[in-house]
C-alpha atoms as a PDB file:
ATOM      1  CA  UNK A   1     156.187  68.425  13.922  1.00  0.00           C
ATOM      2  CA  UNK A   2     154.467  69.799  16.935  1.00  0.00           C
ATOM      3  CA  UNK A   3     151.234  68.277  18.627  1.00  0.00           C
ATOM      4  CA  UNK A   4     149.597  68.020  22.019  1.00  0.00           C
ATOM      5  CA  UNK A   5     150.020  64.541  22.678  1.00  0.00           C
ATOM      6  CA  UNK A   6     152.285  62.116  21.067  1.00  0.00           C
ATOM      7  CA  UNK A   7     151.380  58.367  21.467  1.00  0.00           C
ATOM      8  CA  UNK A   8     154.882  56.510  21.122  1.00  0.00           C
ATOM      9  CA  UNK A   9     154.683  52.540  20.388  1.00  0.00           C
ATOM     10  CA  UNK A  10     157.117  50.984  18.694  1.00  0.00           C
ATOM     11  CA  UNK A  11     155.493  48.469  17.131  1.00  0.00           C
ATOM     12  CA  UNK A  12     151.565  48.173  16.498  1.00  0.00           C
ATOM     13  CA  UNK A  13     150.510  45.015  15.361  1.00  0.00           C
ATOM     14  CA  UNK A  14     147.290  43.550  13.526  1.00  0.00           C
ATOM     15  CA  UNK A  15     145.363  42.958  16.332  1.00  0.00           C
ATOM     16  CA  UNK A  16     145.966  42.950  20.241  1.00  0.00           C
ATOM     17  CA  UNK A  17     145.371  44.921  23.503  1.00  0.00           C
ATOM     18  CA  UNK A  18     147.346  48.156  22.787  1.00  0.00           C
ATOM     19  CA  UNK A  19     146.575  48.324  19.175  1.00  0.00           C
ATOM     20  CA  UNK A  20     142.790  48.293  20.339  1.00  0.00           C
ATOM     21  CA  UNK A  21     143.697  50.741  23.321  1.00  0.00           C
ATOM     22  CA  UNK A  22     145.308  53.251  20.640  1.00  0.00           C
ATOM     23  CA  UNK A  23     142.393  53.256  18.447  1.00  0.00           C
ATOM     24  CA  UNK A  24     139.591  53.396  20.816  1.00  0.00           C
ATOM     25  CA  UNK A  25     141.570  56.481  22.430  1.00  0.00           C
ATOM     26  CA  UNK A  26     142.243  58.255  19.896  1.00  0.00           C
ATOM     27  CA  UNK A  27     138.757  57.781  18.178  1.00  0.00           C
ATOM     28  CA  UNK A  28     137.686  59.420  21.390  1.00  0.00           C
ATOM     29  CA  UNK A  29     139.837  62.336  22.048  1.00  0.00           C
ATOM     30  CA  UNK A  30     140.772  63.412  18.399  1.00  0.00           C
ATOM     31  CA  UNK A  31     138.483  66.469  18.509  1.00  0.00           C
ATOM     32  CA  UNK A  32     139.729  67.787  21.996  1.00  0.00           C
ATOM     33  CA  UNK A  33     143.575  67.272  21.658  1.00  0.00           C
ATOM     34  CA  UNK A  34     146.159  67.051  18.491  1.00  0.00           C
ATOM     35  CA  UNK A  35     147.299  63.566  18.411  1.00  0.00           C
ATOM     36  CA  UNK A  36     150.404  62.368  16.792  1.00  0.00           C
ATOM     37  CA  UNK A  37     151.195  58.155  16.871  1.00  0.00           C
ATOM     38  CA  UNK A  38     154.342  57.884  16.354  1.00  0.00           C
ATOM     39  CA  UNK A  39     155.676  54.056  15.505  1.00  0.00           C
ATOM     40  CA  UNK A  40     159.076  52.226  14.407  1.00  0.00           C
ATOM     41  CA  UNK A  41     156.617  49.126  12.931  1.00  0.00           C
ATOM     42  CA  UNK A  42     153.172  49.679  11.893  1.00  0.00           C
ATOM     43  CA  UNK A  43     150.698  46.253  10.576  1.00  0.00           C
ATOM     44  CA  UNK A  44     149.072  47.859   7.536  1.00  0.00           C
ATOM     45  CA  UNK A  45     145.613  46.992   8.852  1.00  0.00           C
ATOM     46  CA  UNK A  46     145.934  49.805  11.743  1.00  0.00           C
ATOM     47  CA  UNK A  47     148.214  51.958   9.752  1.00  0.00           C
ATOM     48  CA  UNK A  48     145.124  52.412   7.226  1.00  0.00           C
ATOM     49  CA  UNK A  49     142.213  52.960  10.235  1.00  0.00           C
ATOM     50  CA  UNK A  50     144.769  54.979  12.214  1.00  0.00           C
ATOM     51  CA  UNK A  51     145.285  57.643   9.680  1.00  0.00           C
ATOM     52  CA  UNK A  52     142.060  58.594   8.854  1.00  0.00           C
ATOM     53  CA  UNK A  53     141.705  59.987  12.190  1.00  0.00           C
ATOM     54  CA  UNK A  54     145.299  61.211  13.436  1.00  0.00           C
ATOM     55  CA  UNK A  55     148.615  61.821  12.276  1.00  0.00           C
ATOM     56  CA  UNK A  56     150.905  58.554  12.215  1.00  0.00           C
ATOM     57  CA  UNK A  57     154.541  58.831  12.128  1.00  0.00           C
ATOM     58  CA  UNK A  58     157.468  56.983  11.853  1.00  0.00           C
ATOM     59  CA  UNK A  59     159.322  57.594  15.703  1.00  0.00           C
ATOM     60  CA  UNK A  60     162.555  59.405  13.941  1.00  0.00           C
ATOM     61  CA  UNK A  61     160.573  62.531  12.739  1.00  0.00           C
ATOM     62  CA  UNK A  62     161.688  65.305  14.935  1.00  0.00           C
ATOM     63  CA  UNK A  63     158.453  65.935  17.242  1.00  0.00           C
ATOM     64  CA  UNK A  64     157.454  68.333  20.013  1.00  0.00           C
ATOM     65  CA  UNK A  65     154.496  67.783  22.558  1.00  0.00           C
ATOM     66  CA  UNK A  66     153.013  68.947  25.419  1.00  0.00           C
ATOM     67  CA  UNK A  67     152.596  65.269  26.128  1.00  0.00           C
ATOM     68  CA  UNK A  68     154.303  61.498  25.582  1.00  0.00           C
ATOM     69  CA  UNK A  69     152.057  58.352  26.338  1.00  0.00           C
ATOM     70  CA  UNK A  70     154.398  55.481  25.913  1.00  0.00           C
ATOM     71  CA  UNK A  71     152.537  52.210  25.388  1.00  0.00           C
ATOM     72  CA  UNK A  72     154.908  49.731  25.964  1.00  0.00           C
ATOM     73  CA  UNK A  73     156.464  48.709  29.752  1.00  0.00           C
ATOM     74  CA  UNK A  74     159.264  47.995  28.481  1.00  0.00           C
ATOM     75  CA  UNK A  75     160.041  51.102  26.594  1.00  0.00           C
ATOM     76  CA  UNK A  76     162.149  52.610  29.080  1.00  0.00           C
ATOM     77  CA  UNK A  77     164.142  55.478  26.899  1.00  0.00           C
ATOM     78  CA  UNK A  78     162.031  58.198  25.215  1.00  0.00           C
ATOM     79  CA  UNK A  79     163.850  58.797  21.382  1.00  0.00           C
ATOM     80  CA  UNK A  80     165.781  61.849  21.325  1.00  0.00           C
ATOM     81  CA  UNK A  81     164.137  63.062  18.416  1.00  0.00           C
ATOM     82  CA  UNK A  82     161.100  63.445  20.605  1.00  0.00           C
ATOM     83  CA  UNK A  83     160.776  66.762  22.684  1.00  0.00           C
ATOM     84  CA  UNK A  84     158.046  66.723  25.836  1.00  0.00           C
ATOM     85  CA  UNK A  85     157.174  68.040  29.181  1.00  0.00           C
ATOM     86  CA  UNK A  86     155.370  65.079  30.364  1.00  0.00           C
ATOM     87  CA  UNK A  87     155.265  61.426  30.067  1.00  0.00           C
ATOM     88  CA  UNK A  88     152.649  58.673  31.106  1.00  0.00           C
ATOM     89  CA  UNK A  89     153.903  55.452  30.971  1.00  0.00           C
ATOM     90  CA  UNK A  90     151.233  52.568  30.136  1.00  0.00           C
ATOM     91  CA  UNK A  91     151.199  49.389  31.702  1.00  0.00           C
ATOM     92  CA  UNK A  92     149.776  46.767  29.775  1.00  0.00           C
ATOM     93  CA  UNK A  93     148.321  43.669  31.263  1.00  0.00           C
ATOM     94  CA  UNK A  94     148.145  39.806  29.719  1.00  0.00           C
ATOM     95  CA  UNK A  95     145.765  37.906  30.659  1.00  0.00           C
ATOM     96  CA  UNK A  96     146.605  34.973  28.533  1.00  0.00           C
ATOM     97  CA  UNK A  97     150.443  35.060  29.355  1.00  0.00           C
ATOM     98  CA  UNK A  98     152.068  34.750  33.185  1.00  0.00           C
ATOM     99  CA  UNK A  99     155.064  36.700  32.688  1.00  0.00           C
ATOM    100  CA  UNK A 100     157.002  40.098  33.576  1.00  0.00           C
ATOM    101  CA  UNK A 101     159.546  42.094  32.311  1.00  0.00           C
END
């Protein structure tokens, strides 16, 4: 599967910060780039708004991108299966929670 921008996160939950972030963003920039979201665990609630609007894989399809945004800090391998000439790394505040990785 080829795309413009892969988001990788490996697990998007009901409701929280990055779920929100991934939404919002690609809500935004669906018409200007090719989006692919590509997860290992997906809550059904933004599985179902997700696709409607971009692709949403599971992160052992064989991609290729121009781009990789990973979402999580801790993330600190890219999958194999996933070819890309960039990658932005998010970093993800709590407000809530005083702790690092």
């Amino acid at each position: 599967m080829k795309a413009q921008i892969c988001i990788l996160a490996n697990t998007l939950c009901s409701i929280g910060g990055i779920e929100t972030f991934v939404y919002n963003w690609c809500s935004l920039m669906k018409d200007t780039y090719d989006i692919v979201v590509a997860v290992s665990s997906i809550a059904d609630e933004q599985y179902n708004r997700l696709k409607r609007i971009v692709r949403v894989v599971e992160n052992t399809e064989p991609i290729e991108c121009d781009t990789v945004v990973v979402m999580h800090i801790a993330t600190k391998i890219i999958p194999s299966n996933i070819k890309y000439n960039k990658k932005i790394q998010m970093v993800h505040g709590c407000k809530s929670i005083a702790y690092s990785n």
